[in-house]
N, C-alpha and C. Protein backbone atom coordinates (compact mmCIF):
# COMPACT_ATOMS: atom_id res chain seq x y z
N UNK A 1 -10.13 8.50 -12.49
CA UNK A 1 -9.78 9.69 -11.73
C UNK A 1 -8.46 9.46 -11.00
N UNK A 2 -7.62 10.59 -11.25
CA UNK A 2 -6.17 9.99 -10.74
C UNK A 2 -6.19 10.61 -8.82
N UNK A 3 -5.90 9.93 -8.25
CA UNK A 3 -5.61 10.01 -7.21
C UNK A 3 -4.93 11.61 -6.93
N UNK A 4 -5.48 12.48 -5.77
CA UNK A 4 -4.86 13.86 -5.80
C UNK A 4 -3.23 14.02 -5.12
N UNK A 5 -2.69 12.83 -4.32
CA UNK A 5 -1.80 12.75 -4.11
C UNK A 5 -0.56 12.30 -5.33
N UNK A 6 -1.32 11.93 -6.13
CA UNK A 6 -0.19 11.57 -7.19
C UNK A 6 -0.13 12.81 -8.35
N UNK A 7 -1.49 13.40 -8.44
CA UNK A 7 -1.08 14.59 -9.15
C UNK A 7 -0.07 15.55 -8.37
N UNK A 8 -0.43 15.46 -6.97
CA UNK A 8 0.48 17.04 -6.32
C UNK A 8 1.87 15.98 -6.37
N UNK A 9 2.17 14.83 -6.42
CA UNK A 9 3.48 14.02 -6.51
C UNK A 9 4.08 14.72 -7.93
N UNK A 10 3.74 14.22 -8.81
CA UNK A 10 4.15 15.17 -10.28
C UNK A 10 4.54 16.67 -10.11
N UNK A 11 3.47 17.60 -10.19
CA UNK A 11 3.53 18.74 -9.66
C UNK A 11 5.01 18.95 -9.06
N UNK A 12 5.32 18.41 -7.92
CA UNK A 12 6.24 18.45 -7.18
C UNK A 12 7.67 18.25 -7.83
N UNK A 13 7.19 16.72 -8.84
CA UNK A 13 8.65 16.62 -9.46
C UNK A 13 9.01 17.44 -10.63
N UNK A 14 7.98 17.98 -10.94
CA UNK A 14 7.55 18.50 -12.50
C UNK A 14 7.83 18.00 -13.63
N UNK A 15 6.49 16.64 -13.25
CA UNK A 15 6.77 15.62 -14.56
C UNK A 15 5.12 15.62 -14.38
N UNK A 16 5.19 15.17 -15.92
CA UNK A 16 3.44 14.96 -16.31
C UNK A 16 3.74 13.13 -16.77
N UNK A 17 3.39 12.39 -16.08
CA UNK A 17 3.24 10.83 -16.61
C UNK A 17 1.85 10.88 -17.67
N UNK A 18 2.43 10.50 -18.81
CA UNK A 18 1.66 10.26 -19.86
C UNK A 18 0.12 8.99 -19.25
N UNK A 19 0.54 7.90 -18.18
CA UNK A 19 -0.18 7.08 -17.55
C UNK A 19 -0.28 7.50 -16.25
N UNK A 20 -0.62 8.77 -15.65
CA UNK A 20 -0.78 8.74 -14.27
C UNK A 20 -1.16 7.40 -13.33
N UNK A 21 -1.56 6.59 -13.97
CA UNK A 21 -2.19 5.47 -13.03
C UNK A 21 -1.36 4.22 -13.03
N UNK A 22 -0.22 4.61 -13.93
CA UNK A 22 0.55 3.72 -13.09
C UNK A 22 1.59 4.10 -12.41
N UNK A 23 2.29 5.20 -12.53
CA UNK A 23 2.57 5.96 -11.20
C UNK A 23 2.13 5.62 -9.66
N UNK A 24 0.50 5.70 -9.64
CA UNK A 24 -0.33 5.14 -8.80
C UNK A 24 0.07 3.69 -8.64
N UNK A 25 0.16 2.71 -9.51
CA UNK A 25 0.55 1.49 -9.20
C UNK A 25 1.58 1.15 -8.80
N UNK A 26 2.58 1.57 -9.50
CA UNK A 26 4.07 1.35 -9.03
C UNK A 26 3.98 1.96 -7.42
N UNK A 27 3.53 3.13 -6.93
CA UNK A 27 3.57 3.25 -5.53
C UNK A 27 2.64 2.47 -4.74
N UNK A 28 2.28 1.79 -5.09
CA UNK A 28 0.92 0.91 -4.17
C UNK A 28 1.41 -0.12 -3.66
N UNK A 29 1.05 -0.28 -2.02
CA UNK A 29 2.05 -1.36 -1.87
C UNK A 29 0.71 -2.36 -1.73
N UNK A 30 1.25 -3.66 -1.47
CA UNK A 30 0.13 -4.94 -2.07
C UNK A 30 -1.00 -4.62 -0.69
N UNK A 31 -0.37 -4.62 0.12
CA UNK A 31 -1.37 -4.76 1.42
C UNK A 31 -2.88 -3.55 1.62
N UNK A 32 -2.41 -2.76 0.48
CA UNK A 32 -3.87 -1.84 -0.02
C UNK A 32 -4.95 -1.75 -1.12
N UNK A 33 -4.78 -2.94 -1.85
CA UNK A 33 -5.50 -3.57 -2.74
C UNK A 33 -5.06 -4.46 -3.49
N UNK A 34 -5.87 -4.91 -4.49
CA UNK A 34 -5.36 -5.98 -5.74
C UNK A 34 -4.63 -4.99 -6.91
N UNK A 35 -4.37 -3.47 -6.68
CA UNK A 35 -4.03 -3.38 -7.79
C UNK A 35 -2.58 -2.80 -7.48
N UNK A 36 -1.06 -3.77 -7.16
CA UNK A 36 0.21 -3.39 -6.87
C UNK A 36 0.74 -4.00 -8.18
N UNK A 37 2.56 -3.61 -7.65
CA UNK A 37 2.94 -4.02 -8.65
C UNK A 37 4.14 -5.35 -7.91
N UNK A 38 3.48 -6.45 -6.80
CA UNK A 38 4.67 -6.99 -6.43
C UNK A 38 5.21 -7.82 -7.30
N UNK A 39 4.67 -8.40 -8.65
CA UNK A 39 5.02 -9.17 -9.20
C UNK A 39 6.49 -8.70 -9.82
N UNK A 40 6.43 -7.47 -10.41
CA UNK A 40 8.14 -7.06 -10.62
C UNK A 40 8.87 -6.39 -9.76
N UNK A 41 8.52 -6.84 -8.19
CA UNK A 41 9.22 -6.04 -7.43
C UNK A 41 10.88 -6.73 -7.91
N UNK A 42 10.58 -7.97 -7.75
CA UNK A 42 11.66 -8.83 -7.36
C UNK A 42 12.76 -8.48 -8.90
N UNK A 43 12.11 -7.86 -10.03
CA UNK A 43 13.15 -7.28 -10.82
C UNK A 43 13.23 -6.16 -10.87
N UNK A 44 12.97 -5.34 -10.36
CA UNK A 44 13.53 -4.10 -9.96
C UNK A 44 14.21 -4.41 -8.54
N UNK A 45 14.50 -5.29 -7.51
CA UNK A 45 15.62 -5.50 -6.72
C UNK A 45 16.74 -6.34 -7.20
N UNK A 46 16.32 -6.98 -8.20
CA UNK A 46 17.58 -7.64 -8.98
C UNK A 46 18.38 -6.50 -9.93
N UNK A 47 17.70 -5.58 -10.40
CA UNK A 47 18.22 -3.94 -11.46
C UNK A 47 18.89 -3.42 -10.57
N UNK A 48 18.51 -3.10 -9.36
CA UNK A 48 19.45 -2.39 -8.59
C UNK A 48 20.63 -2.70 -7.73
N UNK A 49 19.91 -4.09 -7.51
CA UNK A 49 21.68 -4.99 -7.27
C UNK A 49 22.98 -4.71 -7.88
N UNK A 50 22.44 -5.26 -9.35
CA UNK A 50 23.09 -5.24 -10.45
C UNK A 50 23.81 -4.06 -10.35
N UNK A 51 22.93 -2.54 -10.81
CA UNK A 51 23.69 -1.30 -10.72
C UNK A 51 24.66 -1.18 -9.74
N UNK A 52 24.25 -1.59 -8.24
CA UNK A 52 24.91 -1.24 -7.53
C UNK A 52 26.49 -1.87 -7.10
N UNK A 53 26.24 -3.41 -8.07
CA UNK A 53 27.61 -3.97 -7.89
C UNK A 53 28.12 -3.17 -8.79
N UNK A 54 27.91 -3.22 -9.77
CA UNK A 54 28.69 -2.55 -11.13
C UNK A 54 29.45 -1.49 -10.57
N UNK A 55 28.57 -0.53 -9.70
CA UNK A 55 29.15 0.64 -9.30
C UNK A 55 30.55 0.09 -8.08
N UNK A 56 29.99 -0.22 -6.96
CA UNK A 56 31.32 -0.91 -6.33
C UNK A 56 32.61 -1.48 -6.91
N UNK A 57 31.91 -2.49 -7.92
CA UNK A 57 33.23 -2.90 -8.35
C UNK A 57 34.29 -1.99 -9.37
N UNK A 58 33.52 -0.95 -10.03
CA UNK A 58 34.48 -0.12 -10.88
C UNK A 58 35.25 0.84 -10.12
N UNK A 59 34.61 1.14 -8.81
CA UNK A 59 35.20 2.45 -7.18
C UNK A 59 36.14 1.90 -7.01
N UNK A 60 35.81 0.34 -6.50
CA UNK A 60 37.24 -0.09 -5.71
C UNK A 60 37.69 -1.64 -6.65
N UNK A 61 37.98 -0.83 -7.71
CA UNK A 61 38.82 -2.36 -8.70
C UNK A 61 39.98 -2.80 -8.55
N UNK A 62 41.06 -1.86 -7.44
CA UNK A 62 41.98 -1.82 -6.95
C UNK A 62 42.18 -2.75 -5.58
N UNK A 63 40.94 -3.12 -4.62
CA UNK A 63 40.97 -4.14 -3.33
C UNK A 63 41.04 -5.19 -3.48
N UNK A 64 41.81 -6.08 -2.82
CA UNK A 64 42.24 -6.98 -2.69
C UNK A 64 40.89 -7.79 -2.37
N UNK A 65 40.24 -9.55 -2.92
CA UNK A 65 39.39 -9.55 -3.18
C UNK A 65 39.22 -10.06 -1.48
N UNK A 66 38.23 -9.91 -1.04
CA UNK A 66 37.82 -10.26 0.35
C UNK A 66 38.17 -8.95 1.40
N UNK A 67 38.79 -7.65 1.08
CA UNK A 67 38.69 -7.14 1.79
C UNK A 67 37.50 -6.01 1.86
N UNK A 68 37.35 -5.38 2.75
CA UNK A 68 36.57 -4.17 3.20
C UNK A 68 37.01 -3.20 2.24
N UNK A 69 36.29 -2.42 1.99
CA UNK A 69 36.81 -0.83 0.95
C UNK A 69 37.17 -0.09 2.45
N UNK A 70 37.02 -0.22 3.57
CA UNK A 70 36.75 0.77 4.68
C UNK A 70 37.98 0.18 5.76
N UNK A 71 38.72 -0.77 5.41
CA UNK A 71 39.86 -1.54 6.57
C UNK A 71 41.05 -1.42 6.12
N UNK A 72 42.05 -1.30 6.43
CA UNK A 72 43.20 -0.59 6.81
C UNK A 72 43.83 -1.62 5.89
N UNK A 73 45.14 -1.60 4.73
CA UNK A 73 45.35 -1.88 3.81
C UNK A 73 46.77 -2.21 4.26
């Protein structure tokens, strides 16, 4: 039985997850049962690192290396 907060979550985005229940998992944080997902937290914060340098470094490929994108040039 899928949890009613994760159906009205869908609903909301207007997506149907083929696995509603892991929807449910991926939002579960560990401290509310055995069934989370911390084991790949730590690569999904390494994915978004990643993205997010990628993105910085292609914005400002032009700064001088050690400076601020935000300090006076």
């Amino acid at each position: 039985m899928i949890d009613p907060s994760v159906a009205a979550l869908q609903q909301r985005l207007g997506l149907a997850f083929a696995q509603p229940e892991l929807l449910e998992r991926a939002l579960t944080h560990r401290s509310a049962g055995a069934l989370h997902n911390e084991r790949l937290e730590f690569l999904g914060d390494a994915v978004l690192q990643t993205a997010i340098s990628a993105l910085l470094y292609e914005r400002f490929a032009g700064i001088v290396n050690g400076r601020a994108p935000l300090e006076p040039r």
